[in-house]
PDB file of N, CA and C in Angstrom:
ATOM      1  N   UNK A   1       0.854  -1.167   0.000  1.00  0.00           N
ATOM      2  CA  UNK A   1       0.000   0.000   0.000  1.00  0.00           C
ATOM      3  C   UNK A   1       0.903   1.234   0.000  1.00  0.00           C
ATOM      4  N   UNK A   2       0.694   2.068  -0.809  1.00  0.00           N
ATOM      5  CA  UNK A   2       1.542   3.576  -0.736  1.00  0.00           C
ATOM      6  C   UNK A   2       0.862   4.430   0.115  1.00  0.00           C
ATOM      7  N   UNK A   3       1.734   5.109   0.298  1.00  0.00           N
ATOM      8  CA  UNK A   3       1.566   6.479   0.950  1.00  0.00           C
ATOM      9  C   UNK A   3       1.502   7.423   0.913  1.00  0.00           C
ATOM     10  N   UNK A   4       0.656   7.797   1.350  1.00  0.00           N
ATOM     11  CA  UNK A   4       0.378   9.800   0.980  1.00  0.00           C
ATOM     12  C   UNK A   4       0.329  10.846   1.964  1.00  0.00           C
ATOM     13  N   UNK A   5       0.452  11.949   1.144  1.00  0.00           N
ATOM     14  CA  UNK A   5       0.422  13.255   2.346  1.00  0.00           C
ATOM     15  C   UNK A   5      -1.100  13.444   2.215  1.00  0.00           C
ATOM     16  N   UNK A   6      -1.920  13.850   2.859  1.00  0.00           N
ATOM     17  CA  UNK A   6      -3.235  14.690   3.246  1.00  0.00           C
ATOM     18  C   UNK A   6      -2.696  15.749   4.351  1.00  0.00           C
ATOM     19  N   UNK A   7      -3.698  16.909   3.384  1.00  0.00           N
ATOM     20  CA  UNK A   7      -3.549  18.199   4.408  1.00  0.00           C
ATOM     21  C   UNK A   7      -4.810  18.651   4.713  1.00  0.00           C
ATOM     22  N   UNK A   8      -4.869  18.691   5.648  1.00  0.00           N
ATOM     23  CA  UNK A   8      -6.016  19.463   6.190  1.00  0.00           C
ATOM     24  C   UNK A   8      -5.888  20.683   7.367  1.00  0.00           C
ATOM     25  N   UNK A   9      -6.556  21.797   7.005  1.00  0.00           N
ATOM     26  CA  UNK A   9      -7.182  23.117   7.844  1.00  0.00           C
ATOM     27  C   UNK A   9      -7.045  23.049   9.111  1.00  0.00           C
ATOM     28  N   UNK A  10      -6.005  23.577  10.192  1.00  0.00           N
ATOM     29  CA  UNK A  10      -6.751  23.588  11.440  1.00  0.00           C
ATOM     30  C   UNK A  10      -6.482  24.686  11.812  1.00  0.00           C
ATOM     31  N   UNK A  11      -6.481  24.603  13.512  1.00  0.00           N
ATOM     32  CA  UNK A  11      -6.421  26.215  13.908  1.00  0.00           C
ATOM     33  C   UNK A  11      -5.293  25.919  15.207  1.00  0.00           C
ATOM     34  N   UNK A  12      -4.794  27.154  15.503  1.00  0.00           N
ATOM     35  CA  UNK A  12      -3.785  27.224  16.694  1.00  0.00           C
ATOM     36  C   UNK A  12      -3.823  28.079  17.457  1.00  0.00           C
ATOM     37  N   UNK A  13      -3.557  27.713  18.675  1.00  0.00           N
ATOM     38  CA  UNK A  13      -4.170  29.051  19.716  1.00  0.00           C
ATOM     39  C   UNK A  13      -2.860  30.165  19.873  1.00  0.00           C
ATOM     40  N   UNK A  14      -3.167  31.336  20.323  1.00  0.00           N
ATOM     41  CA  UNK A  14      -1.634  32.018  20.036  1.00  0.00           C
ATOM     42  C   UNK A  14      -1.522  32.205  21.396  1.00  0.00           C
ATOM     43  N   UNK A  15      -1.867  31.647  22.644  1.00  0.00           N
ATOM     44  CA  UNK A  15      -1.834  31.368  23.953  1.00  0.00           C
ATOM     45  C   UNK A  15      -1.074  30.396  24.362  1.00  0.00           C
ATOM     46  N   UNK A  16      -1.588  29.561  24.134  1.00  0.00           N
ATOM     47  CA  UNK A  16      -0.662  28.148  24.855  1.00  0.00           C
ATOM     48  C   UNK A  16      -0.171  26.894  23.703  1.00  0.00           C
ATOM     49  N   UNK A  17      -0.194  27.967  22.301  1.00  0.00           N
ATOM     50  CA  UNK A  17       0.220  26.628  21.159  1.00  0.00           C
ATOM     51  C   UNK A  17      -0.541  25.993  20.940  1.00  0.00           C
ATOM     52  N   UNK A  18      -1.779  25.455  21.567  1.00  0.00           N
ATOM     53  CA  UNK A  18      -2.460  23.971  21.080  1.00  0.00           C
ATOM     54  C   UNK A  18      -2.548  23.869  19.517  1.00  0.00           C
ATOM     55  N   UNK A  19      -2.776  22.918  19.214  1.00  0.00           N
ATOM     56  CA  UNK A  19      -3.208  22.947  17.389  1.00  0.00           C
ATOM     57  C   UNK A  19      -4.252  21.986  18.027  1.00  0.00           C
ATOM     58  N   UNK A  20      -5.796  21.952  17.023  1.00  0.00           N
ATOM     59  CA  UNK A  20      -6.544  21.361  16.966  1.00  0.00           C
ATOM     60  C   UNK A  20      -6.853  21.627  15.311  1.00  0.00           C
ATOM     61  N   UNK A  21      -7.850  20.338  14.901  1.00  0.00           N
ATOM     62  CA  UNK A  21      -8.688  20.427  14.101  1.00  0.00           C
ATOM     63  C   UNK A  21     -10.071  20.541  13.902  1.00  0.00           C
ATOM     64  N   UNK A  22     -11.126  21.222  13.491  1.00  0.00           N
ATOM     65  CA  UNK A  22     -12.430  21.293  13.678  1.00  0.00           C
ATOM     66  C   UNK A  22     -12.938  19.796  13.209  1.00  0.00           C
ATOM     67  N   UNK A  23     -13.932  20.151  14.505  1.00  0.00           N
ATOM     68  CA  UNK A  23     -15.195  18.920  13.719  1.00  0.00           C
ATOM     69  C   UNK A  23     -16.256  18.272  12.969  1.00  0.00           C
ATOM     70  N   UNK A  24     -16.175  20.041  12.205  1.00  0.00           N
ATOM     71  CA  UNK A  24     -17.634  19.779  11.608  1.00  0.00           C
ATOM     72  C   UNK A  24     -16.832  20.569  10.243  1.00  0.00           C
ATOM     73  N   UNK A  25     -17.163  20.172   9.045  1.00  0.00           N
ATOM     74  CA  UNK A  25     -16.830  21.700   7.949  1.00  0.00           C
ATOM     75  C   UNK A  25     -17.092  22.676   7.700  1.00  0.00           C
ATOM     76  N   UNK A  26     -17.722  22.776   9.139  1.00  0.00           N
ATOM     77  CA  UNK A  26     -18.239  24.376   8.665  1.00  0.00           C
ATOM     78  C   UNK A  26     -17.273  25.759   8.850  1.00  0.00           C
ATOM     79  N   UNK A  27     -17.071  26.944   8.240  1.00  0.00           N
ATOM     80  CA  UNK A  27     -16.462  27.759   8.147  1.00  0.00           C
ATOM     81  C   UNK A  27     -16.563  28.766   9.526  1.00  0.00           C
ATOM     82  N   UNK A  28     -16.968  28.278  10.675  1.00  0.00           N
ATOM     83  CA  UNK A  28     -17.116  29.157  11.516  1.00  0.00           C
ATOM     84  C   UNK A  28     -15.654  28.692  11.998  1.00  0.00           C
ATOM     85  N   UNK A  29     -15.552  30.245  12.753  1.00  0.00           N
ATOM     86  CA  UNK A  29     -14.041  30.469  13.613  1.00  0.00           C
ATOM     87  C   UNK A  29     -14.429  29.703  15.351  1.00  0.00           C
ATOM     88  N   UNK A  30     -13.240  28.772  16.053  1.00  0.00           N
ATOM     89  CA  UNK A  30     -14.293  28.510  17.199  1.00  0.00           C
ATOM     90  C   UNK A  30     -13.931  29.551  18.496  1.00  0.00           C
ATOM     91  N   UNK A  31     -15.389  29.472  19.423  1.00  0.00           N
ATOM     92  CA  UNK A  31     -15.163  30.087  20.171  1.00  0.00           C
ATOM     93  C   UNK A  31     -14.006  30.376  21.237  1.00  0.00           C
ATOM     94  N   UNK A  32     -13.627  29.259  21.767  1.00  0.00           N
ATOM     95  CA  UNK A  32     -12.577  29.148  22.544  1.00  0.00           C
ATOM     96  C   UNK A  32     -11.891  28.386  22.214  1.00  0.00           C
ATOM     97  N   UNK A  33     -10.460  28.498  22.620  1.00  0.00           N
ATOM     98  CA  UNK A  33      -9.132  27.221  22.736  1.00  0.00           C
ATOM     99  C   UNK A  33      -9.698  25.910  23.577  1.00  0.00           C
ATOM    100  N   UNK A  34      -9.806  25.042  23.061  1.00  0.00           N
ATOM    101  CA  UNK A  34     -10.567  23.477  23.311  1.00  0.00           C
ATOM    102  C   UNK A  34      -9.612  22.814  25.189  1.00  0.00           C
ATOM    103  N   UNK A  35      -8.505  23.607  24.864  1.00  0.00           N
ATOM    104  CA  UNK A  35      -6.834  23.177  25.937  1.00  0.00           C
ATOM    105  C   UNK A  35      -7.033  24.612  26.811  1.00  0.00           C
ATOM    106  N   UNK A  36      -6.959  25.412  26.605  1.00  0.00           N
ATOM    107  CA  UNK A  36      -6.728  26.298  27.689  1.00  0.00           C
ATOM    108  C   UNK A  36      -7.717  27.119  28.059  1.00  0.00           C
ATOM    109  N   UNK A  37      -9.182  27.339  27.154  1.00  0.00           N
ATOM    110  CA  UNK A  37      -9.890  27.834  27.341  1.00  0.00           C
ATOM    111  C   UNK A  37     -10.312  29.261  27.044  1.00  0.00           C
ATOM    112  N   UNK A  38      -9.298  29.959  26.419  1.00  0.00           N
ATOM    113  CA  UNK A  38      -9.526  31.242  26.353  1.00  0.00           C
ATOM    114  C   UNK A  38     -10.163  31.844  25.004  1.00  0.00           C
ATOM    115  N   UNK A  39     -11.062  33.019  25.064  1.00  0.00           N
ATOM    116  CA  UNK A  39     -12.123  33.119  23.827  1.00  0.00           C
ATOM    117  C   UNK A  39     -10.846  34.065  23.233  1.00  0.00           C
ATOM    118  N   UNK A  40      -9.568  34.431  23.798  1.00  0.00           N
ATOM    119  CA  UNK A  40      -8.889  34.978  23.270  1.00  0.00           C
ATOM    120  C   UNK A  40      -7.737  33.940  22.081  1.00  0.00           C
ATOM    121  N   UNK A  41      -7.821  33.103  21.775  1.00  0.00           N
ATOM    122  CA  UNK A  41      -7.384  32.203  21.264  1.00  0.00           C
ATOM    123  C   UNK A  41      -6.579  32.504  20.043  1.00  0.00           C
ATOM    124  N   UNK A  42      -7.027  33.583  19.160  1.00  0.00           N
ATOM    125  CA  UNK A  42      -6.254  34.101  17.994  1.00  0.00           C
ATOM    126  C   UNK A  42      -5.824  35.492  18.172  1.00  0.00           C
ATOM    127  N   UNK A  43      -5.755  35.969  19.208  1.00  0.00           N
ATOM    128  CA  UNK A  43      -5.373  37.113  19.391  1.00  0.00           C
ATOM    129  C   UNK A  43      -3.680  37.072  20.468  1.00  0.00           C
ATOM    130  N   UNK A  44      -2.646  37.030  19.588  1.00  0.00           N
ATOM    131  CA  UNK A  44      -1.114  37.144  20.382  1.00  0.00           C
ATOM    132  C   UNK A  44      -1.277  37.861  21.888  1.00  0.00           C
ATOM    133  N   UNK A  45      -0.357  37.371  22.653  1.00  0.00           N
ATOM    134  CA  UNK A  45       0.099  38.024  24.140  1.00  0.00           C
ATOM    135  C   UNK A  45       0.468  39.175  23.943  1.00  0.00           C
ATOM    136  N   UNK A  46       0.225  40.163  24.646  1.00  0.00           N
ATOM    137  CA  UNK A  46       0.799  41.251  24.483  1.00  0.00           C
ATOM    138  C   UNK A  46       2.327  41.164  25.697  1.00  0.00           C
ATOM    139  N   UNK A  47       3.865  41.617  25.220  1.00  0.00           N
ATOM    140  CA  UNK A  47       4.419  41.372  25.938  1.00  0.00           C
ATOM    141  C   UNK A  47       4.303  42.850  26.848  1.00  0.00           C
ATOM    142  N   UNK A  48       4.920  42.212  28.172  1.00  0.00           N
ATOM    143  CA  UNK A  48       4.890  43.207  29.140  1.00  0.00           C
ATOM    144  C   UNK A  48       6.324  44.383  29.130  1.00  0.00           C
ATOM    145  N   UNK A  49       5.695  45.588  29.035  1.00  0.00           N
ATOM    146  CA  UNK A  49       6.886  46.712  29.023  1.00  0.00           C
ATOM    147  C   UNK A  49       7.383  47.048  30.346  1.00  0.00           C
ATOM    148  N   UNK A  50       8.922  47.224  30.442  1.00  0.00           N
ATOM    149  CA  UNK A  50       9.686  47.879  31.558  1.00  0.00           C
ATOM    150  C   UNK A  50       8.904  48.609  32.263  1.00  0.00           C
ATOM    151  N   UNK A  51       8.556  48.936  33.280  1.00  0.00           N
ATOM    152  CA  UNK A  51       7.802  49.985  33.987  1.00  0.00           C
ATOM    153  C   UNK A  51       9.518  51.221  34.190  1.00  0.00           C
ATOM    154  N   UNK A  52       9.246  52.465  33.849  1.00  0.00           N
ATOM    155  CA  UNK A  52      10.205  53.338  34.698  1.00  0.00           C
ATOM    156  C   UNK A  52       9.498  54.204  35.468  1.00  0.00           C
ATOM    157  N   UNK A  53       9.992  54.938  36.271  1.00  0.00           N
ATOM    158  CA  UNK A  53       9.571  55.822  37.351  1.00  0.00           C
ATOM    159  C   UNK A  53      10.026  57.299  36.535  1.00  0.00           C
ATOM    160  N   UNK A  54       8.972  58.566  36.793  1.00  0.00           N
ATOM    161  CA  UNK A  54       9.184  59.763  36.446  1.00  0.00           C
ATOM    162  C   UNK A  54       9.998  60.131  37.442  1.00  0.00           C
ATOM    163  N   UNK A  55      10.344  59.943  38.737  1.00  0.00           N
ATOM    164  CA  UNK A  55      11.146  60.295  39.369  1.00  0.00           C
ATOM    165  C   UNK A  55      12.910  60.272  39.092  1.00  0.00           C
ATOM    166  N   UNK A  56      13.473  59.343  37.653  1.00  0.00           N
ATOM    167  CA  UNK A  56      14.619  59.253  37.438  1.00  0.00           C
ATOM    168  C   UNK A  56      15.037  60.718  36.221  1.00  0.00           C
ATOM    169  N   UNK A  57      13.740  61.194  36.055  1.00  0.00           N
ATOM    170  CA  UNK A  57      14.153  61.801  34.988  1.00  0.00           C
ATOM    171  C   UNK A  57      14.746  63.445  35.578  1.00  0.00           C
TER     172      UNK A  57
END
């Protein structure tokens, strides 16, 4: 028997990495990360900036 590549569509959370694949074909985006839970799921971390004090200036 040979072998083949198949590709298929999924999605990745920009939180905690998970990759999943949907279960149904439908074109909806899903609500939450299936692993970590968050409805923020395609939206990157924002990284955290240095705090300085006005007092150095």
């Amino acid at each position: 028997m040979g072998r083949i590549k198949i590709v298929v569509d999924g999605y990745k959370c920009e939180r905690c990495t998970h990759e999943w694949m949907p279960r149904s074909k439908k074109k909806l985006n899903p609500i939450i990360c299936p692993s970590c839970k968050s409805p923020y799921w395609d939206i990157p971390k924002k990284k955290k900036r240095k705090m300085t004090s006005k007092a150095e200036k």
